[in-house]
C-alpha atoms as a PDB file:
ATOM      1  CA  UNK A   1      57.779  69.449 149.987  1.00  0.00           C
ATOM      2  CA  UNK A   2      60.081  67.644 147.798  1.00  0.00           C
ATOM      3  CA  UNK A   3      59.215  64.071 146.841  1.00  0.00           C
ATOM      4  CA  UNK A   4      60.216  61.260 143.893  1.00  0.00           C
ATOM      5  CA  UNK A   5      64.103  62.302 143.845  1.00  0.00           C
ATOM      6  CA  UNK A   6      62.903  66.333 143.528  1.00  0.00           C
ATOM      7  CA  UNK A   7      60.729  65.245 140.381  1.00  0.00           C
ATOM      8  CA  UNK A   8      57.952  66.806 142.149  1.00  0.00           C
ATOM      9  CA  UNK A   9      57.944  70.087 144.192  1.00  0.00           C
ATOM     10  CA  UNK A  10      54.967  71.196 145.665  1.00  0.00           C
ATOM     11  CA  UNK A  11      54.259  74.187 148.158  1.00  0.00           C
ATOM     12  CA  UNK A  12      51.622  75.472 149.762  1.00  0.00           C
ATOM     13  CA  UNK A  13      50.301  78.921 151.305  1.00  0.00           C
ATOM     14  CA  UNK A  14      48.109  78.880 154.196  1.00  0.00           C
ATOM     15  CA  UNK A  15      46.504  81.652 155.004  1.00  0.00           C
ATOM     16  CA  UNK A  16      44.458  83.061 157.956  1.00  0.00           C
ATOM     17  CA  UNK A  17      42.218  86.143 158.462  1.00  0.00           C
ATOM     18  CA  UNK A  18      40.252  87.001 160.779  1.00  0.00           C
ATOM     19  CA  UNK A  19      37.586  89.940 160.343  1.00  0.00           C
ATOM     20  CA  UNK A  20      35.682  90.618 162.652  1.00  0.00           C
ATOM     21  CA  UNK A  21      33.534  87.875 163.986  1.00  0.00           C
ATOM     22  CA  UNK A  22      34.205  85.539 161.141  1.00  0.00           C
ATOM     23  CA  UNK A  23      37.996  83.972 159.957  1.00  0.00           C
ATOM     24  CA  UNK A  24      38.671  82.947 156.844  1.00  0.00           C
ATOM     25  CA  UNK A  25      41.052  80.217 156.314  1.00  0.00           C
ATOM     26  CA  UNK A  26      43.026  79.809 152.776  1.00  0.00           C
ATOM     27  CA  UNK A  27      45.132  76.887 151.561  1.00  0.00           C
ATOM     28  CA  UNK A  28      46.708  77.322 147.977  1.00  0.00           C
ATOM     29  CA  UNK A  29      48.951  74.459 146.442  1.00  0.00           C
ATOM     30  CA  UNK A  30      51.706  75.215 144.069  1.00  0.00           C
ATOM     31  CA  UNK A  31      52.781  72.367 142.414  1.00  0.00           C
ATOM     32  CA  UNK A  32      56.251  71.937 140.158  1.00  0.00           C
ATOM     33  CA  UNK A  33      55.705  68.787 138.018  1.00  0.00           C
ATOM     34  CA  UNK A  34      58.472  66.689 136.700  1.00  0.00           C
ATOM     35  CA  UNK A  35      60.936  68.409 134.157  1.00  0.00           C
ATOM     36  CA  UNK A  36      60.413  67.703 130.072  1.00  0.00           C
ATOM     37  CA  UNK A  37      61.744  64.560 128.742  1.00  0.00           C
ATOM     38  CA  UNK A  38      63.980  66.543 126.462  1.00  0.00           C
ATOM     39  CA  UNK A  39      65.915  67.165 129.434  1.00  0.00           C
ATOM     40  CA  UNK A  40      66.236  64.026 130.857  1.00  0.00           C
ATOM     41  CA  UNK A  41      68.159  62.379 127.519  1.00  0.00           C
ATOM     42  CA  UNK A  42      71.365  62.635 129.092  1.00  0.00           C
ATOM     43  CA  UNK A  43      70.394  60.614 131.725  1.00  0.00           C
ATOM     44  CA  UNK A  44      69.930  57.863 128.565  1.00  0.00           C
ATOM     45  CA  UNK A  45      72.840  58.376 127.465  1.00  0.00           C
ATOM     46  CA  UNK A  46      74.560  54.512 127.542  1.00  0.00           C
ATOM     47  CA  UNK A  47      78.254  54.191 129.600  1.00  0.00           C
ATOM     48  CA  UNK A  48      81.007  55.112 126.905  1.00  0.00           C
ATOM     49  CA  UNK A  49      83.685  52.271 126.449  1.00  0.00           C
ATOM     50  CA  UNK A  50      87.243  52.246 124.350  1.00  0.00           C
ATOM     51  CA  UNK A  51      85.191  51.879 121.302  1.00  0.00           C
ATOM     52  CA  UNK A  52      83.188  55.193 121.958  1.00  0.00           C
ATOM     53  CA  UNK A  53      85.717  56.982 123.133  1.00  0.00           C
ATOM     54  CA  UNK A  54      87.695  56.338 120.122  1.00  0.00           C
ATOM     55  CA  UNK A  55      84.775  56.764 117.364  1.00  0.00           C
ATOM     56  CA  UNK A  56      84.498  60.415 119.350  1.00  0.00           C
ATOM     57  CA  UNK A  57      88.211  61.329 118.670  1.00  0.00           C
ATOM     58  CA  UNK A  58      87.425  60.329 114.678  1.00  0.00           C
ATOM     59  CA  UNK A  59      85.017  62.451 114.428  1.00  0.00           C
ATOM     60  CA  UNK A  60      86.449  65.197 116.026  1.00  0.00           C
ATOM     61  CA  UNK A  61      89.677  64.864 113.810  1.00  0.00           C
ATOM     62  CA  UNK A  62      87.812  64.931 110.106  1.00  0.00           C
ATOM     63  CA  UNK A  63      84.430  67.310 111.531  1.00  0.00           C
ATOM     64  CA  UNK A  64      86.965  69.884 113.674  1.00  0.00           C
ATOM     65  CA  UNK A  65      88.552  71.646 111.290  1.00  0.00           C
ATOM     66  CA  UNK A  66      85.168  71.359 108.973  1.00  0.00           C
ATOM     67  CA  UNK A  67      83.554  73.313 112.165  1.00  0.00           C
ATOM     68  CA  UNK A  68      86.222  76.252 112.209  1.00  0.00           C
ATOM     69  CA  UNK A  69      85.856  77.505 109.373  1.00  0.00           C
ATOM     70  CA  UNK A  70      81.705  77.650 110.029  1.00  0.00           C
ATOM     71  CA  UNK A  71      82.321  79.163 113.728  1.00  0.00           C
ATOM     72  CA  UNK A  72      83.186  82.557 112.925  1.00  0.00           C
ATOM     73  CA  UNK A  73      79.599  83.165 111.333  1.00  0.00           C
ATOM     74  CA  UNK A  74      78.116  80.958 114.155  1.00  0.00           C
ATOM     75  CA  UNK A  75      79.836  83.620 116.500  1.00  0.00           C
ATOM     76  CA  UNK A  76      78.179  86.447 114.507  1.00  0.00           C
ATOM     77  CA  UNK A  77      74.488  85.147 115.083  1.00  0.00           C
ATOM     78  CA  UNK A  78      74.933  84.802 118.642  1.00  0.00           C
ATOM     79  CA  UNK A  79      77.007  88.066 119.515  1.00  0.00           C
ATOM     80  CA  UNK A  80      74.060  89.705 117.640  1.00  0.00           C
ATOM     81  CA  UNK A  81      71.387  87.425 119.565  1.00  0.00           C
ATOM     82  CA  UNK A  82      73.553  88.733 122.638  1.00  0.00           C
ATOM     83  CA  UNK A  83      73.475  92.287 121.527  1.00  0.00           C
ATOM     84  CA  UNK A  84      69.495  92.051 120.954  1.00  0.00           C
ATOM     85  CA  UNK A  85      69.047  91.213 124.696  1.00  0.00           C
ATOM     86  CA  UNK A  86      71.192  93.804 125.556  1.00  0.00           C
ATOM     87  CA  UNK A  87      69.419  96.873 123.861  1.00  0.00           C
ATOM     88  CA  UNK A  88      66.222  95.150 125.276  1.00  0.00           C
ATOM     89  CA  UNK A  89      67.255  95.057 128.677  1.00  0.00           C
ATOM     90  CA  UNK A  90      68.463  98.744 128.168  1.00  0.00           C
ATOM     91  CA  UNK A  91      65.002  99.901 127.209  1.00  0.00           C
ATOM     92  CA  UNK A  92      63.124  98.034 130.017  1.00  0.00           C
ATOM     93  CA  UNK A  93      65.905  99.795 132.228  1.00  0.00           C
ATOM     94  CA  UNK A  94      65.008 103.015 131.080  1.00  0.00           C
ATOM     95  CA  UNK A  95      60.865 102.068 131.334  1.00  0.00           C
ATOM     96  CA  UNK A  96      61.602 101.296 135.095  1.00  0.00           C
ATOM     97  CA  UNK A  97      63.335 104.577 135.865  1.00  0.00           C
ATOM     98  CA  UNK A  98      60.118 106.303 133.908  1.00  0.00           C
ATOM     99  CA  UNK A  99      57.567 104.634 134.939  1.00  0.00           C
ATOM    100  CA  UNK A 100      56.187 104.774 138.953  1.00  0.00           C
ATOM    101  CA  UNK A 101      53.717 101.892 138.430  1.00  0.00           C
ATOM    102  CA  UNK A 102      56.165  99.419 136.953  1.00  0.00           C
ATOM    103  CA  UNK A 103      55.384  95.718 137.839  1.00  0.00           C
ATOM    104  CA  UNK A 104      58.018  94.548 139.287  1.00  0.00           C
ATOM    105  CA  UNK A 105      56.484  90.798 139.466  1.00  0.00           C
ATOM    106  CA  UNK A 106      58.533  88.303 140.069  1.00  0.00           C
ATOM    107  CA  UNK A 107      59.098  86.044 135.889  1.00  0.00           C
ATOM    108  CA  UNK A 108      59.077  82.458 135.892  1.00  0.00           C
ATOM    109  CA  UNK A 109      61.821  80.564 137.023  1.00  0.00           C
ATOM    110  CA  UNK A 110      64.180  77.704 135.955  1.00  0.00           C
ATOM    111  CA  UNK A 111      62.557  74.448 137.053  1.00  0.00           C
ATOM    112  CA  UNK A 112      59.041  75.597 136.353  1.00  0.00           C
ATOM    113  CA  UNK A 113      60.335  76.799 132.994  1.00  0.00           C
ATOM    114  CA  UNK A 114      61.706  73.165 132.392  1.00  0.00           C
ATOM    115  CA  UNK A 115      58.327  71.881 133.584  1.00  0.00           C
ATOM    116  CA  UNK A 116      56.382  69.225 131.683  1.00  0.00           C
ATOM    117  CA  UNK A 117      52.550  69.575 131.880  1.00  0.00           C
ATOM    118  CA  UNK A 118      51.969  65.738 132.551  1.00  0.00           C
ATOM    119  CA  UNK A 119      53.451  63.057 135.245  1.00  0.00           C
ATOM    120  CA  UNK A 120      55.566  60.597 134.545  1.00  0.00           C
ATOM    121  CA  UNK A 121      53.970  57.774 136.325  1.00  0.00           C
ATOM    122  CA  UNK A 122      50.462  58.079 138.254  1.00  0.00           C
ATOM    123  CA  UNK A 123      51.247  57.243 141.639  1.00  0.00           C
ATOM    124  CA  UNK A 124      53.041  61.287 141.293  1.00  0.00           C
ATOM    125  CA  UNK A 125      49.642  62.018 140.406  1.00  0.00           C
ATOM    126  CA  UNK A 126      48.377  60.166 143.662  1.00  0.00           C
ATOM    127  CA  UNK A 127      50.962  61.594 145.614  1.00  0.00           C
ATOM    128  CA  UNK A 128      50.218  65.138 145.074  1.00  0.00           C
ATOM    129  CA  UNK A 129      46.359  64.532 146.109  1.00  0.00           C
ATOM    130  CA  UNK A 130      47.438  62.440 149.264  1.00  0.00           C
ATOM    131  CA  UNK A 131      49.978  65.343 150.268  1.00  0.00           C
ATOM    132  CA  UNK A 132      47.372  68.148 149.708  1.00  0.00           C
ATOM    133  CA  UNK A 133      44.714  66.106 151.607  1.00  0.00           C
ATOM    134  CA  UNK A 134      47.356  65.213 154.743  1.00  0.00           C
ATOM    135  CA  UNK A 135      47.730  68.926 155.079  1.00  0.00           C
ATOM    136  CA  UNK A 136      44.109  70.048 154.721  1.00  0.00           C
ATOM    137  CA  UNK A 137      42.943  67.411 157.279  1.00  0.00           C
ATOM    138  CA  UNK A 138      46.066  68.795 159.639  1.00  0.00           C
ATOM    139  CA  UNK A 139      45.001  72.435 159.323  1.00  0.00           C
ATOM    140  CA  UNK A 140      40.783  71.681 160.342  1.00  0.00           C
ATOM    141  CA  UNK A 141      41.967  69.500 163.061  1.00  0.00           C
ATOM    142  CA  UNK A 142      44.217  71.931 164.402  1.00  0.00           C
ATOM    143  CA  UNK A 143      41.820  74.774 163.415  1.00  0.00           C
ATOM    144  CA  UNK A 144      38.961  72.451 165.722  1.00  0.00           C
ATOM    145  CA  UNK A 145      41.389  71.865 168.834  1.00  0.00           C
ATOM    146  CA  UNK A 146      42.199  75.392 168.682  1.00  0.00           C
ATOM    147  CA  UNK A 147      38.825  76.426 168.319  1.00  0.00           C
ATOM    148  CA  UNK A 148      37.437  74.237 171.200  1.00  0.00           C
ATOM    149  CA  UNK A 149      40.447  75.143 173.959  1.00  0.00           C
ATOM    150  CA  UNK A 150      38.859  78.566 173.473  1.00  0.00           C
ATOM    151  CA  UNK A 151      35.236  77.369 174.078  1.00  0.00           C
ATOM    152  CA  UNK A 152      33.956  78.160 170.828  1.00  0.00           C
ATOM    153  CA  UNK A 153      31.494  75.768 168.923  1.00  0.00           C
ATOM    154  CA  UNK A 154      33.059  73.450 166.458  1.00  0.00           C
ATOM    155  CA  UNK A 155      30.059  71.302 165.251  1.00  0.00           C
ATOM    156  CA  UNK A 156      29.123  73.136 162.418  1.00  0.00           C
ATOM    157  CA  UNK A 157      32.928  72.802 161.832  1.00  0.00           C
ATOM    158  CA  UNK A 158      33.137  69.547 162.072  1.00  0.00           C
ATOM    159  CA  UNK A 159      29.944  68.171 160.007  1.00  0.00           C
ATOM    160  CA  UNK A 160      31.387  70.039 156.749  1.00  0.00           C
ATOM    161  CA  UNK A 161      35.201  68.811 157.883  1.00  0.00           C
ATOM    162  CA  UNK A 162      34.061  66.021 155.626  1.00  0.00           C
ATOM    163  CA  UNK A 163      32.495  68.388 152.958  1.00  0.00           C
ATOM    164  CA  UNK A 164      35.831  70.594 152.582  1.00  0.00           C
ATOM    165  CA  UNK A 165      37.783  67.167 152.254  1.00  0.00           C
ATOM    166  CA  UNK A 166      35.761  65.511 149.425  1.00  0.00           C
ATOM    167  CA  UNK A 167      34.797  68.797 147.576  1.00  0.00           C
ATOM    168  CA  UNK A 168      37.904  69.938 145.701  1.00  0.00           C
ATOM    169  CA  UNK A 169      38.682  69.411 142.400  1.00  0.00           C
ATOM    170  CA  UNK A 170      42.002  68.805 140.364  1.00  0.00           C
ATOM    171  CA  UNK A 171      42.416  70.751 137.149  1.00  0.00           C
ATOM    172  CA  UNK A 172      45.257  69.445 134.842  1.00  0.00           C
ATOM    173  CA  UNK A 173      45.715  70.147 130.895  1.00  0.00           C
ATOM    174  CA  UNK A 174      42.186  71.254 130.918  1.00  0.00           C
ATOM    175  CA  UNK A 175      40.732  68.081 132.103  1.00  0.00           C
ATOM    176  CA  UNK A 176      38.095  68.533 134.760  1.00  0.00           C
ATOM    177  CA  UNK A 177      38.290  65.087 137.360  1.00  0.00           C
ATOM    178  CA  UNK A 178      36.457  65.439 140.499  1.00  0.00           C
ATOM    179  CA  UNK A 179      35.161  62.982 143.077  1.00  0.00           C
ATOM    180  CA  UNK A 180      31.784  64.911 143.804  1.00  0.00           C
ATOM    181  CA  UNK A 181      30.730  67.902 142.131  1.00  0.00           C
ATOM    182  CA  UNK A 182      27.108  69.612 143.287  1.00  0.00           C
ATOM    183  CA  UNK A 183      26.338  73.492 141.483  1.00  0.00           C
ATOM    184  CA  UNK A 184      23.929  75.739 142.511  1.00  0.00           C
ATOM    185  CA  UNK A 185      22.145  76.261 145.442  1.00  0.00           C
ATOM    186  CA  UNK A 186      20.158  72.990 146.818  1.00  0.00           C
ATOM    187  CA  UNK A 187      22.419  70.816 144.089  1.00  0.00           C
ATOM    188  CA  UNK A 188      23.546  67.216 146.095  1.00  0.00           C
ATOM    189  CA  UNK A 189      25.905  65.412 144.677  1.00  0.00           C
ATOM    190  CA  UNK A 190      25.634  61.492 144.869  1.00  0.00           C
ATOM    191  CA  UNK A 191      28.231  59.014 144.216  1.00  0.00           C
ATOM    192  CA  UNK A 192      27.595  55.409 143.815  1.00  0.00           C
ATOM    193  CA  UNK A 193      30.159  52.382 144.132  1.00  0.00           C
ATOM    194  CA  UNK A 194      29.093  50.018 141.150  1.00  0.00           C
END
């Protein structure tokens, strides 16, 4: 699901079991939040006019040929970055070919790499909840209308549809928010509107 202009990307897994007599029903969200400011300077960037375009052609003319002269070493430090990656590429190469139980894991990619660990406004905060919620009420109620079209129970279901709804909790930057929280066997959890 793609949502505030492909700021935020969010997927989810659903998965079902079933083993023997019981099922077991999994949801997990995946959740790309919006890329680093750093990246998004460009966008800042103000409309250049005659007057920019002209200070840019200055500074090209007296800092150009001050740059060519410093180029060749900046070539040097990044044909020897280059060649770094290359020899340790080679050697993970020749790890694979060795090794039978090499983990072939899948690394991190581009937009989650750009990733910032916070939301830009709060309603992309809201939004994630509401979309995670929308598809966690779909999947009981289609889980209950399956359930009763083949004449099997659903009350038991349906009093903790409620419970499964209000019961999870959001982690983010290490903060801990949750709507209801109850621990331990016989814990209730009570919340009050003040």
């Amino acid at each position: 699901m793609h949502n505030w202009e492909q700021e935020l990307v969010t997927s989810y897994f659903l998965r079902l079991s079933i083993q023997g007599k019981n099922m077991f029903v999994e949801n997990k969200r995946f959740l790309l939040t919006p890329i680093q400011d750093r990246y998004r300077r460009i966008d800042e960037l103000p409309y250049l006019n005659r007057l920019g375009t002209l200070r840019i052609l200055l500074a090209a003319t007296v800092l150009g040929p001050v740059k060519a002269v410093f180029n060749p070493f900046i070539m040097y430090a990044r044909l020897a970055e280059w060649s770094k990656k290359f020899w340790k590429e080679w050697e993970r190469r020749k790890t694979i070919k060795k090794s039978v139980q090499f983990d072939y894991g899948a690394g991190q990619g581009h937009r989650q790499a750009c990733s910032s660990s916070q939301y830009t406004h709060y309603f992309q905060t809201a939004d994630g909840t509401f979309y995670t919620q929308v598809l966690e009420k779909t999947v009981l109620d289609s889980l209950i209308t399956f359930l009763e079209k083949h004449r099997i129970d659903t009350s038991d279901l349906r009093e903790r549809q409620t419970v499964i709804m209000n019961s999870g909790i959001v982690v983010q930057s290490g903060n801990v928010n949750a709507e209801s929280l109850a621990v331990g066997s016989g814990a209730v959890a009570l919340k009050s509107h003040t």
